[in-house]
C-alpha atoms as a PDB file:
ATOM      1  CA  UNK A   1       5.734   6.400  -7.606  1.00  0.00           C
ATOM      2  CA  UNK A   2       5.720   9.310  -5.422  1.00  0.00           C
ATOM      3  CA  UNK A   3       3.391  12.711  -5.057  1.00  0.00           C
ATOM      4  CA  UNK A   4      -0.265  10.986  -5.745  1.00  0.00           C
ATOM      5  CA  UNK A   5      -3.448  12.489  -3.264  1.00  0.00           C
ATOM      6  CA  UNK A   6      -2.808  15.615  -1.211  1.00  0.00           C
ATOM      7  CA  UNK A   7      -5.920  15.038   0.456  1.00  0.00           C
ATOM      8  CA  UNK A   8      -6.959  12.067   2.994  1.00  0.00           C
ATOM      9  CA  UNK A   9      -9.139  10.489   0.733  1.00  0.00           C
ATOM     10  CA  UNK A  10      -8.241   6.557   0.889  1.00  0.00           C
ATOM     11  CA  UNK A  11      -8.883   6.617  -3.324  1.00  0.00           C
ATOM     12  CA  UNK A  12      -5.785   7.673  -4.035  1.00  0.00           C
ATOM     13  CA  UNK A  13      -2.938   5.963  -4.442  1.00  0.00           C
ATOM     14  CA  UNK A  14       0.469   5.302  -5.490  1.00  0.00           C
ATOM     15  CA  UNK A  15       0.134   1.856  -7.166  1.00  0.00           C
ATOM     16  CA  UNK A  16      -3.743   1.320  -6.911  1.00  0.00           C
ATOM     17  CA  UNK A  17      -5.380  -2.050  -8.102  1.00  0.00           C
ATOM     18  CA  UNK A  18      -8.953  -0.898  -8.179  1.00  0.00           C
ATOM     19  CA  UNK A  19     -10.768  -2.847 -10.019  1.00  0.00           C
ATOM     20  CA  UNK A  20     -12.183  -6.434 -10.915  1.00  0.00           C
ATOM     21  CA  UNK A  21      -9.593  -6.381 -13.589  1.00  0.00           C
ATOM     22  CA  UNK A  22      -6.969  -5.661 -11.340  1.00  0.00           C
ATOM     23  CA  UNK A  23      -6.009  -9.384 -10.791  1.00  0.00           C
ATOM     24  CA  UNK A  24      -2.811 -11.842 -11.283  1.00  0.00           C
ATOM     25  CA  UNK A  25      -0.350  -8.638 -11.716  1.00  0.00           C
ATOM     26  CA  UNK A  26       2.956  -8.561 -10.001  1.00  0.00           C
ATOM     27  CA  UNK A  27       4.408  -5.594  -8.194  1.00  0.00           C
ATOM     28  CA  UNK A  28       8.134  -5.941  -7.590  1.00  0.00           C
ATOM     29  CA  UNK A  29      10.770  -3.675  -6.849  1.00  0.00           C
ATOM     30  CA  UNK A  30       9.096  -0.388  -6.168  1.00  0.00           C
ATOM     31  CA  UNK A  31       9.974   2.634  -4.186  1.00  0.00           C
ATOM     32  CA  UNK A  32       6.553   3.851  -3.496  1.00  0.00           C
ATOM     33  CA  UNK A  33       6.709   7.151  -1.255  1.00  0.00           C
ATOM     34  CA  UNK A  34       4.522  10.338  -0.614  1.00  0.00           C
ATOM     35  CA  UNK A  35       1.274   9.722  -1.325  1.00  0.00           C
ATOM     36  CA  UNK A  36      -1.972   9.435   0.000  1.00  0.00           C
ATOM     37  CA  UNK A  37      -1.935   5.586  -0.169  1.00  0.00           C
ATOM     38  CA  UNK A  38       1.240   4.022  -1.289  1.00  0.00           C
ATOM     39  CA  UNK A  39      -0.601   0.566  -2.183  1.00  0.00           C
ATOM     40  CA  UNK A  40      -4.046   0.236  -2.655  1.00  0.00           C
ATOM     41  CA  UNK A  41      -6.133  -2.722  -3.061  1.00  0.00           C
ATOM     42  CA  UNK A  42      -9.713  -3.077  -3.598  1.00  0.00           C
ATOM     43  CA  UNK A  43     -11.756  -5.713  -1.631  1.00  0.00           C
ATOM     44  CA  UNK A  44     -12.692  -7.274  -5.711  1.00  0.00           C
ATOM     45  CA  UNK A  45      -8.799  -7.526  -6.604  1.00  0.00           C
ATOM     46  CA  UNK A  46      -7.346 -11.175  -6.481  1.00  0.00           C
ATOM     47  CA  UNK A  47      -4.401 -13.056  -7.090  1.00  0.00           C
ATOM     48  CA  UNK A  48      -1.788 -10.415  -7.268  1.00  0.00           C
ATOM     49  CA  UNK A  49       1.993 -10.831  -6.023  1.00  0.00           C
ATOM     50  CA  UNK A  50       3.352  -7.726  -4.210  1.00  0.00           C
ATOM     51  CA  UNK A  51       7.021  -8.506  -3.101  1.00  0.00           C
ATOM     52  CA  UNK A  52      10.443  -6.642  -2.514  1.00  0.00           C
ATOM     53  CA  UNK A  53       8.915  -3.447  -2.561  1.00  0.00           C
ATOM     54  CA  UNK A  54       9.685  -0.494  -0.542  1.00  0.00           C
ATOM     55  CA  UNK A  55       6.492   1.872   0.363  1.00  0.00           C
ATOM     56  CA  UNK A  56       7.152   4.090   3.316  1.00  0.00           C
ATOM     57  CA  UNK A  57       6.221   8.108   3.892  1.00  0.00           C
ATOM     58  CA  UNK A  58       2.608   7.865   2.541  1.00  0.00           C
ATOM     59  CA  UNK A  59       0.318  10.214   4.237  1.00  0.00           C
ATOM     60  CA  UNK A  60      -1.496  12.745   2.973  1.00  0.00           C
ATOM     61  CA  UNK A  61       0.029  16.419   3.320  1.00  0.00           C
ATOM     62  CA  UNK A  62      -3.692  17.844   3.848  1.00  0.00           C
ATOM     63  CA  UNK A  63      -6.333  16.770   6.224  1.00  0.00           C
ATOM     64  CA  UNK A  64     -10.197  17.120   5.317  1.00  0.00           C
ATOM     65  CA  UNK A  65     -11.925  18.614   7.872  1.00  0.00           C
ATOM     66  CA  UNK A  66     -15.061  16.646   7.339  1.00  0.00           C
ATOM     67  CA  UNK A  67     -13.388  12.845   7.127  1.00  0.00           C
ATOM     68  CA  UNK A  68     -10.125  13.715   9.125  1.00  0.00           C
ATOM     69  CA  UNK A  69     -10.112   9.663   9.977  1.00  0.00           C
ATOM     70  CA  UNK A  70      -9.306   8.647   6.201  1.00  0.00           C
ATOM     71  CA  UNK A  71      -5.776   9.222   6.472  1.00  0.00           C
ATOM     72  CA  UNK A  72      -3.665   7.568   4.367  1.00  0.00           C
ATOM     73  CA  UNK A  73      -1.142   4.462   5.007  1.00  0.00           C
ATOM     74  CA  UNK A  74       1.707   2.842   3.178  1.00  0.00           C
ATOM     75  CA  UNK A  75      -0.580  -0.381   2.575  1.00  0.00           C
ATOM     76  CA  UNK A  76      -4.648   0.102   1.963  1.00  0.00           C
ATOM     77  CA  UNK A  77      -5.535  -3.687   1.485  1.00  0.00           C
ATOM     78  CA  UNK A  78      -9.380  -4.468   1.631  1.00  0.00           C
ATOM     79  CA  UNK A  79      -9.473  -7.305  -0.162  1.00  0.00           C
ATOM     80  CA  UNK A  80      -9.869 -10.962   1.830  1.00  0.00           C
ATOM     81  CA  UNK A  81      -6.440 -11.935   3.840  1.00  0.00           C
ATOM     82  CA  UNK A  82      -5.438 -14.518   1.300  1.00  0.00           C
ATOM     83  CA  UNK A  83      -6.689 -13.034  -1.974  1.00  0.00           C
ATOM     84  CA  UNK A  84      -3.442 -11.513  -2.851  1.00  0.00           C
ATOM     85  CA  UNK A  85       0.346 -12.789  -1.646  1.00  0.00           C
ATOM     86  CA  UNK A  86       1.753  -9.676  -0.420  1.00  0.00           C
ATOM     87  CA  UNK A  87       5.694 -10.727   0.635  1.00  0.00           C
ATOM     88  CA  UNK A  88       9.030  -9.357   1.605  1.00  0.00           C
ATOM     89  CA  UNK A  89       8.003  -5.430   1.333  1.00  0.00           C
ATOM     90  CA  UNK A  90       8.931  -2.389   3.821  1.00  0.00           C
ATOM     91  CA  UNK A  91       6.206  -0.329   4.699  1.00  0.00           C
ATOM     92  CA  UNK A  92       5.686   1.455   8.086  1.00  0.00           C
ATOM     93  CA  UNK A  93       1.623   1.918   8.332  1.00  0.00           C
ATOM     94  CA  UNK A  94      -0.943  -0.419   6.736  1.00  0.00           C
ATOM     95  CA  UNK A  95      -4.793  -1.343   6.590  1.00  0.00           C
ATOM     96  CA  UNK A  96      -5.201  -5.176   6.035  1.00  0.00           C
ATOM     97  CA  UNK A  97      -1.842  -6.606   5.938  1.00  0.00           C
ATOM     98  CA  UNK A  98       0.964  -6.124   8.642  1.00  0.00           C
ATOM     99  CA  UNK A  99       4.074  -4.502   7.625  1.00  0.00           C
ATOM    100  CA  UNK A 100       7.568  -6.721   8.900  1.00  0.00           C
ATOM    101  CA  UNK A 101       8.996  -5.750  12.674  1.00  0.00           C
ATOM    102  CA  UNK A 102      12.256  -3.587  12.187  1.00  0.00           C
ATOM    103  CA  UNK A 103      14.387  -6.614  12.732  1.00  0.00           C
ATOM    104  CA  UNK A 104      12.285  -8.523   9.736  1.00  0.00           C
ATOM    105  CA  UNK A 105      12.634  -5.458   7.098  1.00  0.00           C
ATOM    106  CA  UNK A 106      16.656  -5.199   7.628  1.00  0.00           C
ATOM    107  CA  UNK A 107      16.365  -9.520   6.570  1.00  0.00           C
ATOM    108  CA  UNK A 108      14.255  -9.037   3.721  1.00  0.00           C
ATOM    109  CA  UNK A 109      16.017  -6.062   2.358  1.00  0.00           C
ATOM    110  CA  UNK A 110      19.746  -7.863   2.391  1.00  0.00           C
ATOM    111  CA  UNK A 111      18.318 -10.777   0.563  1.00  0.00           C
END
């Protein structure tokens, strides 16, 4: 998923799980790179499993001069810390979750 949100706004996304719907899906395998979010996860969304995926290089390409705080990260996560199991991914920036040390992300990618 790449090219979603040119524009800091933290709504959009890559893979976005939005909603109270949004629960017990699995993300796996991804390459999830230039957009606004790469990952974003709603503080309603539950039981999801978000593993071996890469999501690196999302930031917006244009800054709002009114909100120029609301950047955008690899991984927007806003719901609870253990509403979701979010495992094994390589992402560089994130909101909510911490992305593996260097040393960690070379391990989990020659699994």
């Amino acid at each position: 998923m790449s090219g979603n949100g040119y524009a800091a706004q933290e709504n959009n996304f890559g893979i976005g799980m939005v909603g109270a719907g949004a629960n017990e899906n699995v993300i796996v395998d991804n390459i999830v790179t230039g957009n606004t979010n790469g990952i974003f996860i709603a503080p309603v969304v539950t039981g999801n499993l978000i593993r071996r995926n890469i999501i690196a290089g999302n930031s917006p390409v244009q800054v709002s001069v009114t909100n120029p705080a609301a950047g955008g990260v690899d991984i927007r996560n806003l719901a609870p810390a253990d509403a979701n199991t979010i495992v094994d991914n390589v992402c560089l920036t994130s909101i909510g979750v911490t992305c593996p040390a260097v040393d960690d992300t070379l391990r989990i990618r020659r699994r």
